[in-house]
N, C-alpha and C. Protein backbone atom coordinates (compact mmCIF):
# COMPACT_ATOMS: atom_id res chain seq x y z
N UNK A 1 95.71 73.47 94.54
CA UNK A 1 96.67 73.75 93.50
C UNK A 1 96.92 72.47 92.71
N UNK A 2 97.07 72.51 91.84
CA UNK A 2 97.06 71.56 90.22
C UNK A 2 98.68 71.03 90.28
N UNK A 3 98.83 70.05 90.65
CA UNK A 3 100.12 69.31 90.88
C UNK A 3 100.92 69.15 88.60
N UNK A 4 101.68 69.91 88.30
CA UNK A 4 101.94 69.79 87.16
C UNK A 4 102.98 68.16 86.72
N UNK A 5 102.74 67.66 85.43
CA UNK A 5 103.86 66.57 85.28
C UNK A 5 105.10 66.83 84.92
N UNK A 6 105.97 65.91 84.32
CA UNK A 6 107.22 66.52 84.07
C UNK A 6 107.69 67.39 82.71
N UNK A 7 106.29 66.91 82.32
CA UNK A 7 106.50 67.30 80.86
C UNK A 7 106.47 69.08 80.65
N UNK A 8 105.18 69.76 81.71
CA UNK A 8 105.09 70.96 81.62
C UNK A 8 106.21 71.23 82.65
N UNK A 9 106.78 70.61 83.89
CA UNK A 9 107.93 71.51 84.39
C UNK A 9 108.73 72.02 83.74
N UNK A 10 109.44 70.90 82.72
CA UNK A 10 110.14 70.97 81.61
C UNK A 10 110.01 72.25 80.79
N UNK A 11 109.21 72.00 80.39
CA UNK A 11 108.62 73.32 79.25
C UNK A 11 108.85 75.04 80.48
N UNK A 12 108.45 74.80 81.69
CA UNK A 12 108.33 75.69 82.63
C UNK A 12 109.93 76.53 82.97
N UNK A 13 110.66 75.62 83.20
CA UNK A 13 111.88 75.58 83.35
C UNK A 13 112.43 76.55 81.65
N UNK A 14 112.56 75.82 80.55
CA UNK A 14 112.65 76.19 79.36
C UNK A 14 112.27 77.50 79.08
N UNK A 15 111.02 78.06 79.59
CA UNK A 15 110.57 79.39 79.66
C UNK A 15 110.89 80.15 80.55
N UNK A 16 110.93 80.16 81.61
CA UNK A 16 111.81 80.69 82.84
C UNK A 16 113.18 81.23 82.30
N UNK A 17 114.29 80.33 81.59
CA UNK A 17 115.47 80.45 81.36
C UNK A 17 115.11 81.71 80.24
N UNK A 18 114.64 81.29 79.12
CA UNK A 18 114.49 82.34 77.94
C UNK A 18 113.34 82.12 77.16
N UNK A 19 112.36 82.89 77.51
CA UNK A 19 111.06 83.08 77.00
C UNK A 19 110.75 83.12 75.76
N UNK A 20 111.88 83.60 74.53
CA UNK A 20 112.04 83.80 73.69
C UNK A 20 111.97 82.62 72.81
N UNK A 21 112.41 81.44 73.40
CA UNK A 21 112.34 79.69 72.71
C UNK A 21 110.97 79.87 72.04
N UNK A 22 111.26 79.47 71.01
CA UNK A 22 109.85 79.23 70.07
C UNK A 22 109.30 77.75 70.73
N UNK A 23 108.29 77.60 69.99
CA UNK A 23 107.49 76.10 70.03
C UNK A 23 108.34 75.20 69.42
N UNK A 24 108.54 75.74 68.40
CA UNK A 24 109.79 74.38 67.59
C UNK A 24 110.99 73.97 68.58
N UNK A 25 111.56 75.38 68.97
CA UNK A 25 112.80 75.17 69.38
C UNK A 25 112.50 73.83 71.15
N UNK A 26 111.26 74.21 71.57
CA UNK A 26 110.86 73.89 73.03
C UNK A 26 110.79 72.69 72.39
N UNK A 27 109.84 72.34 71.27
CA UNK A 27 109.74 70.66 70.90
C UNK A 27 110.67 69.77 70.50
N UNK A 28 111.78 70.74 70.41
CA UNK A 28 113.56 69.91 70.06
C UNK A 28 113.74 69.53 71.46
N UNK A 29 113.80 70.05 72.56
CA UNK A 29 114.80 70.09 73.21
C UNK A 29 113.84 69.01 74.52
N UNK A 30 112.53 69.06 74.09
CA UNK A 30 111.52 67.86 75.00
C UNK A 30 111.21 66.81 74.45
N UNK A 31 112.14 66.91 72.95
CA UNK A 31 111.46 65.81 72.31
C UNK A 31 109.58 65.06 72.26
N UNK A 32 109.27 66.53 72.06
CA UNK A 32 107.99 66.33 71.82
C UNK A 32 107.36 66.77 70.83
N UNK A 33 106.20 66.53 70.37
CA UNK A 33 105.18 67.61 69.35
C UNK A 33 105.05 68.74 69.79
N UNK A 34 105.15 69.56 68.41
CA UNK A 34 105.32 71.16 68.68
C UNK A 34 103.23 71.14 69.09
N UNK A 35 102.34 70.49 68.57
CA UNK A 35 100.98 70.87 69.16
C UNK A 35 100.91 70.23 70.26
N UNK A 36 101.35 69.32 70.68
CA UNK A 36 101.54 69.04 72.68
C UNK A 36 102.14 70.00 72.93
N UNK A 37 103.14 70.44 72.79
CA UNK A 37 103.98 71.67 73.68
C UNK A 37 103.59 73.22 73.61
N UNK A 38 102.69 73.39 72.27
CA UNK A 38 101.07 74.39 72.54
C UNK A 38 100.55 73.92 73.03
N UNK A 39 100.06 72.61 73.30
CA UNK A 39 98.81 72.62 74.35
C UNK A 39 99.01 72.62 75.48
N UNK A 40 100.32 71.99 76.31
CA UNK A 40 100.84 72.23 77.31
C UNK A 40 100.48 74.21 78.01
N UNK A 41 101.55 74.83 76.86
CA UNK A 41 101.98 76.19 77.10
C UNK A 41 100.00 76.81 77.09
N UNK A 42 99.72 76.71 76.31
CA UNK A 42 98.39 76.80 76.71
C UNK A 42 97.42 76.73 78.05
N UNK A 43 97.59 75.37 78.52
CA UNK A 43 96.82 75.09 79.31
C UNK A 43 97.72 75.74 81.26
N UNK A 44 98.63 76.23 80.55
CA UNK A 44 99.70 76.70 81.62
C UNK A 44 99.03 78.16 82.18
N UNK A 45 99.14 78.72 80.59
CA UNK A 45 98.52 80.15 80.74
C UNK A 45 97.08 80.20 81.11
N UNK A 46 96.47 79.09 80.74
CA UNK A 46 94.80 79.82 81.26
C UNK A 46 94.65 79.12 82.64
N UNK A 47 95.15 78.53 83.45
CA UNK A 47 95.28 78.14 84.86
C UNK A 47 96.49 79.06 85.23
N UNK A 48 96.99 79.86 84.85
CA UNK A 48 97.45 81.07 85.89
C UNK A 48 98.92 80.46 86.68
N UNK A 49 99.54 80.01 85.75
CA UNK A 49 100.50 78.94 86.44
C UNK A 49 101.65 79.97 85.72
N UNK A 50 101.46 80.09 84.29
CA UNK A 50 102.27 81.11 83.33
C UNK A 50 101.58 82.38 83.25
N UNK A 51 102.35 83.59 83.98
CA UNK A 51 101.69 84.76 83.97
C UNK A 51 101.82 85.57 82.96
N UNK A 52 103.01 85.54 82.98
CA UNK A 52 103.31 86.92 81.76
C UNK A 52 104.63 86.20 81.05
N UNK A 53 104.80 86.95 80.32
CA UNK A 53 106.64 86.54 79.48
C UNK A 53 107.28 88.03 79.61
N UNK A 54 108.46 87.75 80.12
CA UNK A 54 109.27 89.29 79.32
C UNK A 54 110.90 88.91 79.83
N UNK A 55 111.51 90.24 79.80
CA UNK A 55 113.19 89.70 79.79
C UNK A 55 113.34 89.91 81.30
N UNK A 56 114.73 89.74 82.02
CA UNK A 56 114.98 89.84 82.93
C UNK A 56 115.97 91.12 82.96
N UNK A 57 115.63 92.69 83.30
CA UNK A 57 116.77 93.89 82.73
C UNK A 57 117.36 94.18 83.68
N UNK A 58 118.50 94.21 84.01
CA UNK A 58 119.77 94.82 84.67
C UNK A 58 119.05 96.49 84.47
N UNK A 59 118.57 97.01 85.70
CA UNK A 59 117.89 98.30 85.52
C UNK A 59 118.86 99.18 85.94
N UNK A 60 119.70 98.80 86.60
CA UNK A 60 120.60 99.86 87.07
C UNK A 60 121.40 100.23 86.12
N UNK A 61 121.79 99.49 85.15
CA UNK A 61 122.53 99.58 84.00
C UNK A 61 121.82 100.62 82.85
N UNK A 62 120.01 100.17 82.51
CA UNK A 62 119.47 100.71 82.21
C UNK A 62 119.19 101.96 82.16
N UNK A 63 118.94 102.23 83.38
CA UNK A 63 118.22 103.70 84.14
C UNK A 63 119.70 104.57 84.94
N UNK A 64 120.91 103.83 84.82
CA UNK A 64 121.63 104.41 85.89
C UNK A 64 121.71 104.30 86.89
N UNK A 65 122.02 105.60 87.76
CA UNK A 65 121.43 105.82 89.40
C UNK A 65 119.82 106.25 89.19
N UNK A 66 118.99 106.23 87.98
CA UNK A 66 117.77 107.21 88.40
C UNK A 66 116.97 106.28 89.05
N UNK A 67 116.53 105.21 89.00
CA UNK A 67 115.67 104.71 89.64
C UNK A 67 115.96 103.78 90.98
N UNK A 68 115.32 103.79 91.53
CA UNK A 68 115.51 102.90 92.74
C UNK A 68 114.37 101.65 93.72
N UNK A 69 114.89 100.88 94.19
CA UNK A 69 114.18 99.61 94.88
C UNK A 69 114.23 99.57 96.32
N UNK A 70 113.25 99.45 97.01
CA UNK A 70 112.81 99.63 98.23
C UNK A 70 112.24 98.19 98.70
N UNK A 71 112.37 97.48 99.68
CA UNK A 71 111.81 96.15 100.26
C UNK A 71 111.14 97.41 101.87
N UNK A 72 110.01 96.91 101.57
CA UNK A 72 109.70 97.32 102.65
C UNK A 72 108.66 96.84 103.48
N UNK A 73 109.22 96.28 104.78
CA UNK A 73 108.46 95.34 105.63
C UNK A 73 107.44 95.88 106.31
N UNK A 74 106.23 95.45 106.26
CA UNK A 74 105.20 95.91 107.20
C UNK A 74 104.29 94.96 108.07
N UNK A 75 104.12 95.48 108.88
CA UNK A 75 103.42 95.16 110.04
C UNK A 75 101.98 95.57 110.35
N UNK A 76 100.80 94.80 110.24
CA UNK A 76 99.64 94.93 109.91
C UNK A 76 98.74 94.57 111.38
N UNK A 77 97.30 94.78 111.56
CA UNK A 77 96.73 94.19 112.19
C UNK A 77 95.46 93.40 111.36
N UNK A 78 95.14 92.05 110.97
CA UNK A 78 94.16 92.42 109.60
C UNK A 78 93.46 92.07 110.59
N UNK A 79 92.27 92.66 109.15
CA UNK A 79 90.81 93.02 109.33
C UNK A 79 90.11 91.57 109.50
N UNK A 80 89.26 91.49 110.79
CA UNK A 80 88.20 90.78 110.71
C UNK A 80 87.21 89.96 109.38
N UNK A 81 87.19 88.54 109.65
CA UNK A 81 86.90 88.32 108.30
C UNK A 81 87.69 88.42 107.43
N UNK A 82 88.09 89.08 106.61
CA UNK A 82 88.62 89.54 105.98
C UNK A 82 90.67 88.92 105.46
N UNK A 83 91.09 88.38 106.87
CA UNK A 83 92.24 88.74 107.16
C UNK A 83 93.15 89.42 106.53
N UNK A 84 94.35 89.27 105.57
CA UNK A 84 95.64 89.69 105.13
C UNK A 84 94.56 89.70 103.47
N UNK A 85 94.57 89.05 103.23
CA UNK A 85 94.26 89.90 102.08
C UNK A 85 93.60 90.62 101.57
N UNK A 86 92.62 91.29 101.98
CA UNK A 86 92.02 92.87 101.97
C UNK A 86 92.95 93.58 101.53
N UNK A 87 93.70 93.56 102.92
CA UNK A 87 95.08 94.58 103.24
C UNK A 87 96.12 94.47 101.33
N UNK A 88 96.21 93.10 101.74
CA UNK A 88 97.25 92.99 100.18
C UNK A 88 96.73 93.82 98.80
N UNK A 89 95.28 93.29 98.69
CA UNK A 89 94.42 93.65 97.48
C UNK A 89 94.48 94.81 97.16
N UNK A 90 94.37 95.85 98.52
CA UNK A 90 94.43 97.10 98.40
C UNK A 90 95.76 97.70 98.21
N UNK A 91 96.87 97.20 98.53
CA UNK A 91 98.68 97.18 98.78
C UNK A 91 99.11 97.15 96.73
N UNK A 92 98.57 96.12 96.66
CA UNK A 92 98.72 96.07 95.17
C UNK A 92 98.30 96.72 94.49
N UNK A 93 97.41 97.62 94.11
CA UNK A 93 96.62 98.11 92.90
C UNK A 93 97.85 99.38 93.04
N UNK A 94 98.74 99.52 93.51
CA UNK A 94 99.64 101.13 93.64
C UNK A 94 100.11 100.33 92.52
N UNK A 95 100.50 100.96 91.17
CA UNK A 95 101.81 100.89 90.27
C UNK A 95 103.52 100.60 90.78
N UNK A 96 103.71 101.58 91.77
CA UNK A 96 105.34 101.51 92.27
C UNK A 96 105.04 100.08 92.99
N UNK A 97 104.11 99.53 93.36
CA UNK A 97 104.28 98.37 93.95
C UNK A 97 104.76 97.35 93.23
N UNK A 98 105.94 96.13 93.23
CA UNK A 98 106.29 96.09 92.08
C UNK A 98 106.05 94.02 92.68
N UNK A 99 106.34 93.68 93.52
CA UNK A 99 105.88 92.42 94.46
C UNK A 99 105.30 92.78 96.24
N UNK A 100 104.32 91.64 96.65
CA UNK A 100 103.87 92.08 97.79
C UNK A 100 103.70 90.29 98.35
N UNK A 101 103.99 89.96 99.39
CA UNK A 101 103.88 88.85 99.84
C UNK A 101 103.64 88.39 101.59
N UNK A 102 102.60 88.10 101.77
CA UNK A 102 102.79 87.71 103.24
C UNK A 102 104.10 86.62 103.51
N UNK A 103 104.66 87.05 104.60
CA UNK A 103 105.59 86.90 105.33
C UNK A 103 105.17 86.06 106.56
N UNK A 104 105.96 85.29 107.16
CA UNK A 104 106.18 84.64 108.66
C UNK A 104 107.46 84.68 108.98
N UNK A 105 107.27 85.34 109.89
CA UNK A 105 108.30 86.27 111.25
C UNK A 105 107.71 87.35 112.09
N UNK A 106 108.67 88.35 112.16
CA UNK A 106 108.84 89.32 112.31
C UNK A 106 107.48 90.60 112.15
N UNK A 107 107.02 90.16 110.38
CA UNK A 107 106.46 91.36 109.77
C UNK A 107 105.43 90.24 108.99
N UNK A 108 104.60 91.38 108.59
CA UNK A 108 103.43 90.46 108.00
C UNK A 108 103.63 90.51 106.45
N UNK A 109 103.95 91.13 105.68
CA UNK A 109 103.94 91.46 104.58
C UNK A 109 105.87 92.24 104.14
N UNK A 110 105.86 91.75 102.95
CA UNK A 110 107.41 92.55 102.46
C UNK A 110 107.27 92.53 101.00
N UNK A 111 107.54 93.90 100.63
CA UNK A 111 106.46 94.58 99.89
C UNK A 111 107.85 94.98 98.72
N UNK A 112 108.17 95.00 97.20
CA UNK A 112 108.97 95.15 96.82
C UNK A 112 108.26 96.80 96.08
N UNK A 113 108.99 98.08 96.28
CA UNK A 113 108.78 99.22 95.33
C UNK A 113 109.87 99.67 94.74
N UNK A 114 109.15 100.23 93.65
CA UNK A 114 110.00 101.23 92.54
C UNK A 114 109.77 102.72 93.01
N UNK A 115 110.74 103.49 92.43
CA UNK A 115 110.41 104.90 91.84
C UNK A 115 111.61 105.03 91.63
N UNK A 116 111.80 106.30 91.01
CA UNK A 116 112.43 107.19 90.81
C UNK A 116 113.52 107.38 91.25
N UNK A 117 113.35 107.98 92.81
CA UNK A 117 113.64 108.34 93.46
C UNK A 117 113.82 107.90 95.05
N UNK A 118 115.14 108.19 95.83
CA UNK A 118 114.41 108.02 97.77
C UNK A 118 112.89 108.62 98.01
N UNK A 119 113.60 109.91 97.63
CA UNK A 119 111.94 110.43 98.05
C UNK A 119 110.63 110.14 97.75
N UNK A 120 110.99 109.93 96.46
CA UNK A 120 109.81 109.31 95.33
C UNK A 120 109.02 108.13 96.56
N UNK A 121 110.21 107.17 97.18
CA UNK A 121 109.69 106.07 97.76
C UNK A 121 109.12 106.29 98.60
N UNK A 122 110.22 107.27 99.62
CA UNK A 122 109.56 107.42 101.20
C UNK A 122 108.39 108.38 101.01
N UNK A 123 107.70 109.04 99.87
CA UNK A 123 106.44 109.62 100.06
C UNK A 123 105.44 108.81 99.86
N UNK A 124 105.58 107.44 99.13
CA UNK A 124 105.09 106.75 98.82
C UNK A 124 104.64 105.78 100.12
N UNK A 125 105.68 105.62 100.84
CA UNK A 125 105.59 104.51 101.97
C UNK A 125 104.62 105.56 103.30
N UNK A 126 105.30 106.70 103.10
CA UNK A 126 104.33 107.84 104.36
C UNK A 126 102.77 107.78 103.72
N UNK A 127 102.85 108.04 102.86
CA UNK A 127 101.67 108.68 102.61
C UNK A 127 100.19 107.24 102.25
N UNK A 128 100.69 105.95 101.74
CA UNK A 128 99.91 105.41 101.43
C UNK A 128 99.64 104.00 102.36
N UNK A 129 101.47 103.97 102.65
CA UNK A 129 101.52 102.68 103.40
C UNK A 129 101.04 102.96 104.45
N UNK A 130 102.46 103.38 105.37
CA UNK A 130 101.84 103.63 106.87
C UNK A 130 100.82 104.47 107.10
N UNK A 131 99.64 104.98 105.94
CA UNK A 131 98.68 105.97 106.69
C UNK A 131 97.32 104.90 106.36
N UNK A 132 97.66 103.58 105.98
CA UNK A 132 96.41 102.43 106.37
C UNK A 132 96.46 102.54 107.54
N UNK A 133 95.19 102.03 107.91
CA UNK A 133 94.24 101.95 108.93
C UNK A 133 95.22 100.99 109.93
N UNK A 134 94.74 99.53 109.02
CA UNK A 134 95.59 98.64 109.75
C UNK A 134 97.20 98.39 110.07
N UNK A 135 97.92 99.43 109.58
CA UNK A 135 99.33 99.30 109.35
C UNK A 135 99.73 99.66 110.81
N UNK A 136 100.37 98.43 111.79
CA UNK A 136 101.63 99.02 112.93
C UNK A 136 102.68 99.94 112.63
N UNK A 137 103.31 98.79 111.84
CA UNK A 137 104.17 99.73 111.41
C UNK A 137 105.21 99.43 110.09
N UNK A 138 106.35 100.11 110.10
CA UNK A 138 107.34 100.06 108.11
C UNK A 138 108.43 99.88 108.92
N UNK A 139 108.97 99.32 107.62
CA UNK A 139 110.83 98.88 107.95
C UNK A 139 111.17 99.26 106.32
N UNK A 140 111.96 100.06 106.10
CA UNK A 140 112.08 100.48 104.94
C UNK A 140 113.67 100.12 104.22
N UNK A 141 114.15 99.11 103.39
CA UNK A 141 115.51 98.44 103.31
C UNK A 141 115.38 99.30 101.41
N UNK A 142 116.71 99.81 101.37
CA UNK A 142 116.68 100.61 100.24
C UNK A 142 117.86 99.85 99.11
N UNK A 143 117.50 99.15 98.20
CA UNK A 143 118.63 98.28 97.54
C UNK A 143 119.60 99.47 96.78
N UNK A 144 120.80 99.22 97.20
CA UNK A 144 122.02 99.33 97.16
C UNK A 144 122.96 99.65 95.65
N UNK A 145 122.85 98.03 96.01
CA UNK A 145 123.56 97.22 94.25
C UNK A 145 122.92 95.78 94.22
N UNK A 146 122.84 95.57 93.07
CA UNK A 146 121.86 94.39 92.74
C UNK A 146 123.10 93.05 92.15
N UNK A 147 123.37 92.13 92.38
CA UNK A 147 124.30 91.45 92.21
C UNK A 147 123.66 89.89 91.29
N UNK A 148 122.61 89.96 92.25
CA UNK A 148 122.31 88.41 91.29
C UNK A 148 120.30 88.98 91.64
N UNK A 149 120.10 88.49 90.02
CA UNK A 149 118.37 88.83 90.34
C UNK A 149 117.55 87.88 89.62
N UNK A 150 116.60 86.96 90.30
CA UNK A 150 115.86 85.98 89.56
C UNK A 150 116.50 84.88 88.88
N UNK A 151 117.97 84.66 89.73
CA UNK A 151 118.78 83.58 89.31
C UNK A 151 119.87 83.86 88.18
N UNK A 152 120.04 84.90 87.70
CA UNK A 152 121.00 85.44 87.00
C UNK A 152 121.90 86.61 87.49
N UNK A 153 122.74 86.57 87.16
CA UNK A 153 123.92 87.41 88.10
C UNK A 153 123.86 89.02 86.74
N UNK A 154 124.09 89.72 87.96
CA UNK A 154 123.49 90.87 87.01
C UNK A 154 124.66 91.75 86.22
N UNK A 155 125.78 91.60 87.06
CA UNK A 155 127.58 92.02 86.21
C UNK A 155 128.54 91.03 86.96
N UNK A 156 129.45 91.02 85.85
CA UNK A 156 130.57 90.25 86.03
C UNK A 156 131.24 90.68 87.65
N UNK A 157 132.37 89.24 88.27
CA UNK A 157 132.94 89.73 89.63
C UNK A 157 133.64 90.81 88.96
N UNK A 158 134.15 91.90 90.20
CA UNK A 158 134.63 92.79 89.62
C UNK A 158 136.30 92.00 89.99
N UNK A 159 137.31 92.34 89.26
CA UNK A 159 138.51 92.26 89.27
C UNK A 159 139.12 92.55 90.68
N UNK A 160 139.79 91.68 90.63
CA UNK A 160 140.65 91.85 92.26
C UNK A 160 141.94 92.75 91.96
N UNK A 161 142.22 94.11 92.03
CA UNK A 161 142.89 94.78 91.85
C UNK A 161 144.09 94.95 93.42
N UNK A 162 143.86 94.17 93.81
CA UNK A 162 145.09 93.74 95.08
C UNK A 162 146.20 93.60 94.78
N UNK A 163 147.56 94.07 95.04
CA UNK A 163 149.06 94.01 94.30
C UNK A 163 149.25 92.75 95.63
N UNK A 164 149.80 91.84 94.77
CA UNK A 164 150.47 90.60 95.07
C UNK A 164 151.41 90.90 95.96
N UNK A 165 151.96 90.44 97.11
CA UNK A 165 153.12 90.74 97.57
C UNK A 165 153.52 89.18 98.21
N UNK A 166 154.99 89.07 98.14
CA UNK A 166 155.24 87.80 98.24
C UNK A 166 156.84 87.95 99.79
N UNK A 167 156.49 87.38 100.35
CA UNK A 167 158.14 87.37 101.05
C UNK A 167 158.93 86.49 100.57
């Protein structure tokens, strides 16, 4: 892995916060040339360091109650040769799969999904997860309420509606 300097953390950081910063605005604030800070952002994206750009959406707000998030831990035996990432390669190409990461503990993998729906999920987790070959076994954690996501807090505290009482 490609040890970055301070100049692209900088810029990294800057994009992270709000993707939206133009080149000008990034070359104000690094005090640099707006064509260093393309070539930087450049050389970020074609070494796979900068994947994608987009916003960070409060989905529950979005979608309501309709959609829902599933962490779900699994337990693998991998394949010969092969080890854990076979298993992953194949884990990923599902759409509802939304992050997938080997793990140390417990579980080998903790797997972030979407849908719809509970059911939407748990047909998803019966039918594709646990019916791999190599899969022991699922731990299925169903998110709730989302409070803080990717370093941003997703709604205000709610109000302490407690009546004061004093002796």
């Amino acid at each position: 892995m490609e040890h970055y300097d301070d100049k692209a953390s900088v810029i990294l950081e800057l994009l992270h916060r709000d993707c939206r910063c133009s080149l000008e605005q990034i070359a104000t604030m690094t005090n640099l040339p707006v064509d260093e800070v393309a070539g930087i952002i450049d050389a970020l994206e074609k070494n796979h360091v900068i994947l994608g750009y987009g916003a960070r959406i409060n989905w529950d707000e979005a979608n309501g109650a309709d959609a829902v998030t599933a962490y779900i831990e699994l337990r693998v035996t991998p394949q010969r040769d092969l080890g854990y990432d076979r298993i992953a390669e194949r884990i990923y190409q599902y759409p509802e799969v939304k992050a997938i990461n080997l793990m140390s503990g417990s579980y080998d993998f903790g797997i972030t999904v979407e849908g719809r729906n509970i059911r939407e999920v748990a047909q998803f987790v019966s039918e594709h997860l646990a019916a791999m070959e190599s899969v022991i076994g699922t731990a299925t954690h169903f998110v709730l309420k989302r409070y803080k996501y990717d370093g941003v807090i997703c709604a205000p505290p709610s109000k302490d509606e407690r009546q004061v009482i004093s002796l």
